[in-house]
N, C-alpha and C. Protein backbone atom coordinates (compact mmCIF):
# COMPACT_ATOMS: atom_id res chain seq x y z
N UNK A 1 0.85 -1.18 0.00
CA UNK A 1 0.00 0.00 0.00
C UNK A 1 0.90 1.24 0.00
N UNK A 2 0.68 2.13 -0.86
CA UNK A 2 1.44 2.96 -1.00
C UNK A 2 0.80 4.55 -0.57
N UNK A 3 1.19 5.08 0.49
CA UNK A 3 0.21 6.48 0.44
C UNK A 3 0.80 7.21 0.15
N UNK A 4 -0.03 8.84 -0.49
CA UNK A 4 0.04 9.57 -1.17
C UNK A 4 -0.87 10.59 -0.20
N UNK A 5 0.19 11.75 -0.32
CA UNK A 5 -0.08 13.01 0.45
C UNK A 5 -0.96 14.02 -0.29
N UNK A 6 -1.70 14.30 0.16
CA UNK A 6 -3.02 15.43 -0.49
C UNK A 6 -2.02 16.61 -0.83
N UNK A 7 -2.35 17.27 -1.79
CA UNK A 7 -1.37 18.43 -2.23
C UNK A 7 -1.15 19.76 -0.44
N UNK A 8 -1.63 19.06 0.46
CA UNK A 8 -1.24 20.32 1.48
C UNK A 8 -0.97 19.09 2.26
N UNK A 9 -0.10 18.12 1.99
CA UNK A 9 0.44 16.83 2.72
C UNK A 9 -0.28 16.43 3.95
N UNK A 10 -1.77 15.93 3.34
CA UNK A 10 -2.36 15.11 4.42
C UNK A 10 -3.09 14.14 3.98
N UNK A 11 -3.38 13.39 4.68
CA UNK A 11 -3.16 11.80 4.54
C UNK A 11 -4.84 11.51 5.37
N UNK A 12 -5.39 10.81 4.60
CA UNK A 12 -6.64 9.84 5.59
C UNK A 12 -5.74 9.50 6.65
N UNK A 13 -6.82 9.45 8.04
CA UNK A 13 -6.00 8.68 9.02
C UNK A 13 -6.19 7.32 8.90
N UNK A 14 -7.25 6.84 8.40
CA UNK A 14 -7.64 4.83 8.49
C UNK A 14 -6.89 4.86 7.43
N UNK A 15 -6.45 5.16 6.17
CA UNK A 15 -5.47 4.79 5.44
C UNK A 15 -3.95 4.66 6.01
N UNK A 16 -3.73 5.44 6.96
CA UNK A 16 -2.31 5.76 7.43
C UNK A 16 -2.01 4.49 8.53
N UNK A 17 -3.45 4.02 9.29
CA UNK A 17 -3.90 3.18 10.30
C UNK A 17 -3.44 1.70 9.61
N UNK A 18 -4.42 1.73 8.66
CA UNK A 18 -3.95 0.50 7.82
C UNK A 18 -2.40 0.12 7.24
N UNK A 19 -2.53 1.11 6.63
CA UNK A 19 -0.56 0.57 6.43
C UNK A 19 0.28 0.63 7.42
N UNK A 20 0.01 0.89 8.48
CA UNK A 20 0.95 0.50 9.80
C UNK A 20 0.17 -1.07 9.77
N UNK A 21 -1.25 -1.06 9.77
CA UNK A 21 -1.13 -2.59 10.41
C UNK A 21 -0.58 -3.48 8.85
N UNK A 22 -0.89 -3.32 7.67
CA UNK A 22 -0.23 -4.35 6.54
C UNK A 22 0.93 -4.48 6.57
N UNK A 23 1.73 -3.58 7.56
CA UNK A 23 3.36 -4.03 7.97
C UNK A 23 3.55 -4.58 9.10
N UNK A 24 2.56 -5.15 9.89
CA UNK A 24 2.44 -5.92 10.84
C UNK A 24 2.56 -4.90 12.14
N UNK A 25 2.30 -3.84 12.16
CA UNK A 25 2.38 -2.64 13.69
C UNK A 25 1.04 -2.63 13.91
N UNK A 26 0.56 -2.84 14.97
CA UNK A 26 -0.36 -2.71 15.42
C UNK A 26 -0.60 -1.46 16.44
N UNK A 27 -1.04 -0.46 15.54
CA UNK A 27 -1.25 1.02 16.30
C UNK A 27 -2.59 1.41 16.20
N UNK A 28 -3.62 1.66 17.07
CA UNK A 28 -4.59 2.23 17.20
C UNK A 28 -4.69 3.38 16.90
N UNK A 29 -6.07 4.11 16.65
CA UNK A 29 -6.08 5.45 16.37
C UNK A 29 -5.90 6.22 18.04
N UNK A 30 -5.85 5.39 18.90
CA UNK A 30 -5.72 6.15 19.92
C UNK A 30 -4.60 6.26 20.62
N UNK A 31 -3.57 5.27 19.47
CA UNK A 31 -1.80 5.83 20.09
C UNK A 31 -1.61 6.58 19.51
N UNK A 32 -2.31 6.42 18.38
CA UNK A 32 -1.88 7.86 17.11
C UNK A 32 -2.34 9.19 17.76
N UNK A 33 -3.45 8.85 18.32
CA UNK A 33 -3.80 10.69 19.13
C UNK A 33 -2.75 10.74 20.41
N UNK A 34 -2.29 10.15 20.85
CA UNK A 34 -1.36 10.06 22.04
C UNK A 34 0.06 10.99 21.66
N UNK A 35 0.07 10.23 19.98
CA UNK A 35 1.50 10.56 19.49
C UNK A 35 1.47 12.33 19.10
N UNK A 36 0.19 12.54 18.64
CA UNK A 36 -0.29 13.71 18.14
C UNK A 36 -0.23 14.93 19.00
N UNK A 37 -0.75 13.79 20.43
CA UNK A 37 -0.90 15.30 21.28
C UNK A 37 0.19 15.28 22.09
N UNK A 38 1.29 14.36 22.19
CA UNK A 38 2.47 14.44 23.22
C UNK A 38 3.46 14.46 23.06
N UNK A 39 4.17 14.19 21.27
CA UNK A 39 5.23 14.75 20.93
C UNK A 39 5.74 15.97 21.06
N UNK A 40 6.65 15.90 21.87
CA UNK A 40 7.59 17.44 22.52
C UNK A 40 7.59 18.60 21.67
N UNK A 41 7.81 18.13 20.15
CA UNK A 41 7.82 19.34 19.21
C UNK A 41 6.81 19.26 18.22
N UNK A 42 5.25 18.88 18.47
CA UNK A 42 4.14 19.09 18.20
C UNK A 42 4.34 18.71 16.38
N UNK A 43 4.74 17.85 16.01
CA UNK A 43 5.72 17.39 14.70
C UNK A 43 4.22 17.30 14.05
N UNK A 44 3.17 16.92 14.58
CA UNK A 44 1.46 15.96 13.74
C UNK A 44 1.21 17.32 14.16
N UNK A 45 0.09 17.04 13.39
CA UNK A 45 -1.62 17.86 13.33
C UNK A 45 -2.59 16.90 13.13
N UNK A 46 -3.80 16.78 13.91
CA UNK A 46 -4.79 16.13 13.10
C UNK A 46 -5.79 17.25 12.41
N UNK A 47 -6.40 17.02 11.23
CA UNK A 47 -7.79 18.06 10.75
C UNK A 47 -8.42 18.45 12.16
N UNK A 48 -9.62 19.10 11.90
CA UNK A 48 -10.77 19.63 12.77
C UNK A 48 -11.20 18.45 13.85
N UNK A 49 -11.55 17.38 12.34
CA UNK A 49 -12.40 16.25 12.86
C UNK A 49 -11.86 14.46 13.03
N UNK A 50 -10.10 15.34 12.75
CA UNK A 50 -9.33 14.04 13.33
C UNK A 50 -9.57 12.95 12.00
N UNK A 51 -10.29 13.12 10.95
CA UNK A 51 -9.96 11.90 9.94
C UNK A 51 -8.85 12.23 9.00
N UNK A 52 -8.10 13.40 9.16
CA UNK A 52 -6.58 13.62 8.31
C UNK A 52 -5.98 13.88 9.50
N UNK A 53 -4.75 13.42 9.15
CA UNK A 53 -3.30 13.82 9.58
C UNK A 53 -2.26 14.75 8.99
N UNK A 54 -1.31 15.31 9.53
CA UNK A 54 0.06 15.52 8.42
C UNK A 54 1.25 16.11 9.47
N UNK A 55 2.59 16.19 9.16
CA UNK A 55 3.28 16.49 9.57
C UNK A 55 3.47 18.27 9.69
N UNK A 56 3.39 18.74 10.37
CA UNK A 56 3.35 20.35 10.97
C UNK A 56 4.18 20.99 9.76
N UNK A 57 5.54 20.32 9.77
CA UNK A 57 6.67 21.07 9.19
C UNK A 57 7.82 20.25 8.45
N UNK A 58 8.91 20.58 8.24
CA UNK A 58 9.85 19.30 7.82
C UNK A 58 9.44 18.51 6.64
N UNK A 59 8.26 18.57 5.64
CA UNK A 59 8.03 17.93 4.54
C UNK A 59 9.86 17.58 3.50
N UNK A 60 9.83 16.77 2.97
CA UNK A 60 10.72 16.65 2.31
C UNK A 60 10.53 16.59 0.81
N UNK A 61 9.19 16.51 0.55
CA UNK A 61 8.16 16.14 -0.67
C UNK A 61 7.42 17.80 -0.63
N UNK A 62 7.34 18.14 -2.05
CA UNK A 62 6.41 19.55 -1.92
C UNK A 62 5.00 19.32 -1.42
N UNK A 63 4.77 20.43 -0.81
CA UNK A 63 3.86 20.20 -0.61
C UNK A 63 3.51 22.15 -0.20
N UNK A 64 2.30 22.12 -0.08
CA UNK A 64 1.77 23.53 0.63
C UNK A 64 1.17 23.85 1.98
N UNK A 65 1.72 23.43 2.73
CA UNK A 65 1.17 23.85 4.32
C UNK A 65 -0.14 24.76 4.23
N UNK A 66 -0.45 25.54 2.98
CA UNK A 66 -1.20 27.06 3.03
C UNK A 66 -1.08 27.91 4.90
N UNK A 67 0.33 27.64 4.48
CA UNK A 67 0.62 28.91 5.42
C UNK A 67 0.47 30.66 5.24
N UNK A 68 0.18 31.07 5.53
CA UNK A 68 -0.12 32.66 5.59
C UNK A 68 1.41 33.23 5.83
N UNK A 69 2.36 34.55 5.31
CA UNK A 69 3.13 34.89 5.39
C UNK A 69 2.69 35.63 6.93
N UNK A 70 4.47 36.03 7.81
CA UNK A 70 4.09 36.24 9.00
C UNK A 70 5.08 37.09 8.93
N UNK A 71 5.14 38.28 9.89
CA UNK A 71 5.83 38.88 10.76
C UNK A 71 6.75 38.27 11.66
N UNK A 72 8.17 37.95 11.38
CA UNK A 72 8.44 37.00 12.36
C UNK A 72 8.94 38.37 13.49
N UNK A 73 9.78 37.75 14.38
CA UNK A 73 10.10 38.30 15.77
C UNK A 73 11.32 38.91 15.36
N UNK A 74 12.01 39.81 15.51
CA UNK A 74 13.47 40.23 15.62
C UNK A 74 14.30 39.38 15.26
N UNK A 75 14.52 38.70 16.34
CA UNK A 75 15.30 37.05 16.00
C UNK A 75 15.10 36.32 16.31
N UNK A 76 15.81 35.33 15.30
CA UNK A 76 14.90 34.00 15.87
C UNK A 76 16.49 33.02 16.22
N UNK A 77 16.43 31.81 15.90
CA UNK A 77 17.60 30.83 16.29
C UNK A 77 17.98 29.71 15.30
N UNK A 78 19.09 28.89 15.04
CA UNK A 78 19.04 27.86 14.18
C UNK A 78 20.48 27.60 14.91
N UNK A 79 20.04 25.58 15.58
CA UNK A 79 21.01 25.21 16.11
C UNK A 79 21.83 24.39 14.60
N UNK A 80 23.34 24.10 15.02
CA UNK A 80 23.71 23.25 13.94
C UNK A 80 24.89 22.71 14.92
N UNK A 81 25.68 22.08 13.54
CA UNK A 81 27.25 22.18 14.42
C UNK A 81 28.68 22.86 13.94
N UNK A 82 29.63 23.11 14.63
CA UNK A 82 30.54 23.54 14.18
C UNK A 82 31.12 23.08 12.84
N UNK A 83 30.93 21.68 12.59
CA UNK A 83 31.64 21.78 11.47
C UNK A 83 30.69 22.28 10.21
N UNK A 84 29.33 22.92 10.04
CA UNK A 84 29.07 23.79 9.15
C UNK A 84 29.25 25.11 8.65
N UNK A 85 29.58 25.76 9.65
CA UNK A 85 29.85 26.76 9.94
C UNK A 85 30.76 27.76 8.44
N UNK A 86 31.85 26.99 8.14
CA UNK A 86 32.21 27.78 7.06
C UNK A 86 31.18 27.57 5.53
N UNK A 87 30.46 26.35 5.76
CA UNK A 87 29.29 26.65 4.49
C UNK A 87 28.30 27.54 4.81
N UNK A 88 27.82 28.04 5.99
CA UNK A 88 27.42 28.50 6.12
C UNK A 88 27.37 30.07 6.21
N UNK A 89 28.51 30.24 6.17
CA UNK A 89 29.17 31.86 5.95
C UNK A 89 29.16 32.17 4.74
N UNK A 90 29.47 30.95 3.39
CA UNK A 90 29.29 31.24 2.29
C UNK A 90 28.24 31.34 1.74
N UNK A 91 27.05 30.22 1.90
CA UNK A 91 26.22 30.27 1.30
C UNK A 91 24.47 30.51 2.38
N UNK A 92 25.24 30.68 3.53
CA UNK A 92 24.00 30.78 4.22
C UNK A 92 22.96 30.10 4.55
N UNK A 93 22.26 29.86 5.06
CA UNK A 93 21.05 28.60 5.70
C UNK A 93 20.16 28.31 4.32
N UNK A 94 20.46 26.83 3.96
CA UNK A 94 20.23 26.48 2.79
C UNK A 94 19.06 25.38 3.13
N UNK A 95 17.60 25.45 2.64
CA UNK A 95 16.94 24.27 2.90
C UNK A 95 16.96 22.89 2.59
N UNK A 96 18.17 22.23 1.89
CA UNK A 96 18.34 21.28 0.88
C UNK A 96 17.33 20.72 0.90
N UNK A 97 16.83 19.02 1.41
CA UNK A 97 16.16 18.72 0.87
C UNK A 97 14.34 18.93 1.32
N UNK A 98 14.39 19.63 2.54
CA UNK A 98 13.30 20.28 2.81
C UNK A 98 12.86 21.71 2.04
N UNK A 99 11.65 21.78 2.44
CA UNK A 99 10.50 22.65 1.85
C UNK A 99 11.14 24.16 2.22
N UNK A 100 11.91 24.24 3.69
CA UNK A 100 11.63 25.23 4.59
C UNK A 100 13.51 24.95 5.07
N UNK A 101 14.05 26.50 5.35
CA UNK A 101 14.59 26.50 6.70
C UNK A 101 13.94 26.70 8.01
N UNK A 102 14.50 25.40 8.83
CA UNK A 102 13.39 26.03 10.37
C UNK A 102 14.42 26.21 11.32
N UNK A 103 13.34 27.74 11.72
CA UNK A 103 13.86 28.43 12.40
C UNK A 103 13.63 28.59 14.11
N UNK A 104 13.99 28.67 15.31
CA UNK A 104 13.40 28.73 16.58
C UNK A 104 13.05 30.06 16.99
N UNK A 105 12.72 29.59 18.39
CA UNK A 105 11.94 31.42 18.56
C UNK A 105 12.77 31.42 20.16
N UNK A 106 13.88 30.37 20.53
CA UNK A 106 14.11 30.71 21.66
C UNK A 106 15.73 29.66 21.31
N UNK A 107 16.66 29.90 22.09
CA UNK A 107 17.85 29.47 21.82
C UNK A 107 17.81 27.96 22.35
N UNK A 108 16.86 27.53 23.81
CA UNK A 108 16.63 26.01 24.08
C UNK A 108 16.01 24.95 23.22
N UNK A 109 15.02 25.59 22.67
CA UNK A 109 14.66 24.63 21.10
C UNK A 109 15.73 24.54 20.14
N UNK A 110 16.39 25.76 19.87
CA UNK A 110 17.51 25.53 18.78
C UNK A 110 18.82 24.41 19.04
N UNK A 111 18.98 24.54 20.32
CA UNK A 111 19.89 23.81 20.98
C UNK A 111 19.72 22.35 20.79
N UNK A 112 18.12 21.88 21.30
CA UNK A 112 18.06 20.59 20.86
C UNK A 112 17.97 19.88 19.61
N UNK A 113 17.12 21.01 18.85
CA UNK A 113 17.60 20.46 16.82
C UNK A 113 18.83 20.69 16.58
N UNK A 114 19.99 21.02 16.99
CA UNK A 114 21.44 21.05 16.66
C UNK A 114 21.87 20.22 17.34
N UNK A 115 21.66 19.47 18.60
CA UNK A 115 21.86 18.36 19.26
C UNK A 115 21.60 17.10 17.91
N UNK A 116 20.41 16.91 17.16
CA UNK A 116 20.39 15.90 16.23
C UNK A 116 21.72 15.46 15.22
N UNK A 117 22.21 16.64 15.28
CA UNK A 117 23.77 16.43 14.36
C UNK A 117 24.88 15.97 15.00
N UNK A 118 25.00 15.83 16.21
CA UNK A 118 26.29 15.48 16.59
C UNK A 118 26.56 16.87 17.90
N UNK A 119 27.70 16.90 18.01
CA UNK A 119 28.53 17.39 19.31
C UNK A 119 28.78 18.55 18.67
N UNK A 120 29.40 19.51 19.57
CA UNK A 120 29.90 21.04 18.95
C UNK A 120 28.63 21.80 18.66
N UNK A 121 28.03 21.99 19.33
CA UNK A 121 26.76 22.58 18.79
C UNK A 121 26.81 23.71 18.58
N UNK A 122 26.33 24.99 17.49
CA UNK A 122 26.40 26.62 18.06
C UNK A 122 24.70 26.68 17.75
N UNK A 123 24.69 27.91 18.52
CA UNK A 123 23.57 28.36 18.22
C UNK A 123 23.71 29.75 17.33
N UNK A 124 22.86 29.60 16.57
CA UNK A 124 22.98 30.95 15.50
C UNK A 124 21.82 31.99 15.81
N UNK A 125 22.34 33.30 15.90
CA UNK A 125 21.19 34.23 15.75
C UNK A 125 20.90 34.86 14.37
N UNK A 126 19.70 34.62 13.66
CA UNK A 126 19.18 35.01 12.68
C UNK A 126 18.73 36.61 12.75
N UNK A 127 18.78 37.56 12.06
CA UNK A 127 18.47 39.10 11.92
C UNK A 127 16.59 38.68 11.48
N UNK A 128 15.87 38.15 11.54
CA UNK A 128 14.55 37.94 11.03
C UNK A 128 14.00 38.98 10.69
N UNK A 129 14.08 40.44 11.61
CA UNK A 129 13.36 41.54 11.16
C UNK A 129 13.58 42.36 10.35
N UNK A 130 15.32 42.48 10.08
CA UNK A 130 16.75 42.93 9.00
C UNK A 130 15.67 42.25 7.67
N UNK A 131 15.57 41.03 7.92
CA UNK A 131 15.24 40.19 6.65
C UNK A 131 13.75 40.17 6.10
N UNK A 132 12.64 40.60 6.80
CA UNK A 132 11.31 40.76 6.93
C UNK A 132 11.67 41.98 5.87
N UNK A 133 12.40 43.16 6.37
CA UNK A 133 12.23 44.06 6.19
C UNK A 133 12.26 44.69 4.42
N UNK A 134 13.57 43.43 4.34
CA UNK A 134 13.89 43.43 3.31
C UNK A 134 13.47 42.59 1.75
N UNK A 135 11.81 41.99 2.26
CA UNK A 135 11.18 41.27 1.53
C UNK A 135 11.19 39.90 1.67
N UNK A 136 12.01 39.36 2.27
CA UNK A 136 12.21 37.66 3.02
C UNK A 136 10.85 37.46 3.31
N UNK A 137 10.25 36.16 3.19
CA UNK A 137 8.99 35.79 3.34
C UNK A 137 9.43 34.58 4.70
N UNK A 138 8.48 34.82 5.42
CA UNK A 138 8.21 33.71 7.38
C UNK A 138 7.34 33.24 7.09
N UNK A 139 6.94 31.67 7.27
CA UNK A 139 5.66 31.63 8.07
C UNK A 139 5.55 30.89 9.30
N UNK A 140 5.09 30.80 10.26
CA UNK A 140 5.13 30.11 11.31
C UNK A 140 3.91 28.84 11.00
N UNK A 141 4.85 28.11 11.35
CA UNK A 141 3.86 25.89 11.35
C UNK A 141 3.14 26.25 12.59
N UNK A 142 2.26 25.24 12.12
CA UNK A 142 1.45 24.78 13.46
C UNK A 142 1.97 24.55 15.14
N UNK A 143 3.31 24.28 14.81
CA UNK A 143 4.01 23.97 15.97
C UNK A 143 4.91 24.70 16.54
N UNK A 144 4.79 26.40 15.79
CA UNK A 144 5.74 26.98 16.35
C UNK A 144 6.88 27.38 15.64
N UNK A 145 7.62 26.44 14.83
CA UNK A 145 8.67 26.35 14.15
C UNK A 145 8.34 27.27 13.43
N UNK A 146 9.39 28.15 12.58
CA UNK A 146 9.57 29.56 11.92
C UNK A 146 10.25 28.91 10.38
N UNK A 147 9.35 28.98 9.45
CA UNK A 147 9.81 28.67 8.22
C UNK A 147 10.69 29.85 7.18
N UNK A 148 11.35 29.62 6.34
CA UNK A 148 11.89 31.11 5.24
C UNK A 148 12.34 29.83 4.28
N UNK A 149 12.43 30.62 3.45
CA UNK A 149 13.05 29.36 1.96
C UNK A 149 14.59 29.65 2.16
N UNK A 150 15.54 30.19 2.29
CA UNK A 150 16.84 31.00 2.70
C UNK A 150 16.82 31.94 3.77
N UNK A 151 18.54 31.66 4.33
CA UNK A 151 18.86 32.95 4.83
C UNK A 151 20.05 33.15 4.54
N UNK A 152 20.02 34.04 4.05
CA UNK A 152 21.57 34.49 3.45
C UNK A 152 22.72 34.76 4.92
N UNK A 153 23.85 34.37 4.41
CA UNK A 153 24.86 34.67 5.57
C UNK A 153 24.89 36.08 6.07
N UNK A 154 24.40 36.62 5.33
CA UNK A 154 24.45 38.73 5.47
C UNK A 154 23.67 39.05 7.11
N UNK A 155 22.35 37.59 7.09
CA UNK A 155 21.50 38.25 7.87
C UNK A 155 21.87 36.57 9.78
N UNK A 156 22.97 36.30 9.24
CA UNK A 156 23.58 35.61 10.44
C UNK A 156 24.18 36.04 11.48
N UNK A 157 24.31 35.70 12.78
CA UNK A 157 25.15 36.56 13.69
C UNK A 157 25.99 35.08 13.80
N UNK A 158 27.55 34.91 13.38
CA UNK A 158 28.21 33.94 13.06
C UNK A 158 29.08 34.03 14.30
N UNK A 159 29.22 32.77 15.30
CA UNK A 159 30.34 33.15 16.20
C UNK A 159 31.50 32.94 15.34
N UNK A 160 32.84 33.30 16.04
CA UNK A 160 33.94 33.04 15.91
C UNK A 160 34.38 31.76 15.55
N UNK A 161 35.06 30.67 14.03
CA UNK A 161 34.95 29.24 14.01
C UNK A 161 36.27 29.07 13.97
């Protein structure tokens, strides 16, 4: 069974139900609301009425969130690790194979998505309002997370590498 994401990447949930169980997982719709409502970084959404799902943010496949452009905050955060650091001076926060660069709104969230890479962590301060200002498009996910398609190195506060 192969599923296929609605052009704003959401998914029947009894379809999503089922192909967990045709791979032999046996997950109820009521671990799935468990997972929905208690993952730390709010990653799911269900619809209104709970028969779609989709992932908040992080798509790797196009898709359209129909997010609304936003005002982001002054600054925001993006953890990584040291050894990016000089690509990142050159070419600046690059979304490769995601939709989105995501961005934090506080340096303890950033900390733990730069924890996913390994050791050496920095935390980066982004200029967001420098970049608002200057026509850069935000939108904020369901979960908080701060989307932009780029950020150029211009609008980085780069420590010392």
């Amino acid at each position: 069974m192969r599923l296929v994401l609605d052009p704003n990447g959401w998914i029947e949930t009894q379809k999503l139900l089922d192909a967990f169980h045709k791979k032999g997982f046996a997950l109820s719709f009521e671990n799935l609301e468990y997972v929905v409502a208690n993952n730390d970084k709010k990653r799911f959404a269900f619809n209104e009425d709970k028969t779609k799902i989709r992932a908040s943010q992080g798509h790797s496949v196009k898709i359209d969130l129909a997010l609304q452009a936003s005002a982001p905050p002054q600054i925001l955060f993006h953890g990584t690790i040291q050894q990016n650091l000089a690509s990142i001076q050159e070419k600046g926060l690059l979304k490769g194979k995601r939709n989105h660069v995501h961005l934090s709104k506080d340096e303890e969230t950033a900390q733990k998505v730069g924890a996913r890479h390994g050791k050496n962590i920095v935390i980066l301060k982004v200029k967001t309002a420098e970049m608002h200002e200057k026509g850069f498009a935000f939108f904020l996910s369901e979960n908080g997370v701060w989307l932009s398609d780029h950020v150029p190195s211009e609008f980085i506060d780069l420590p010392n590498h």
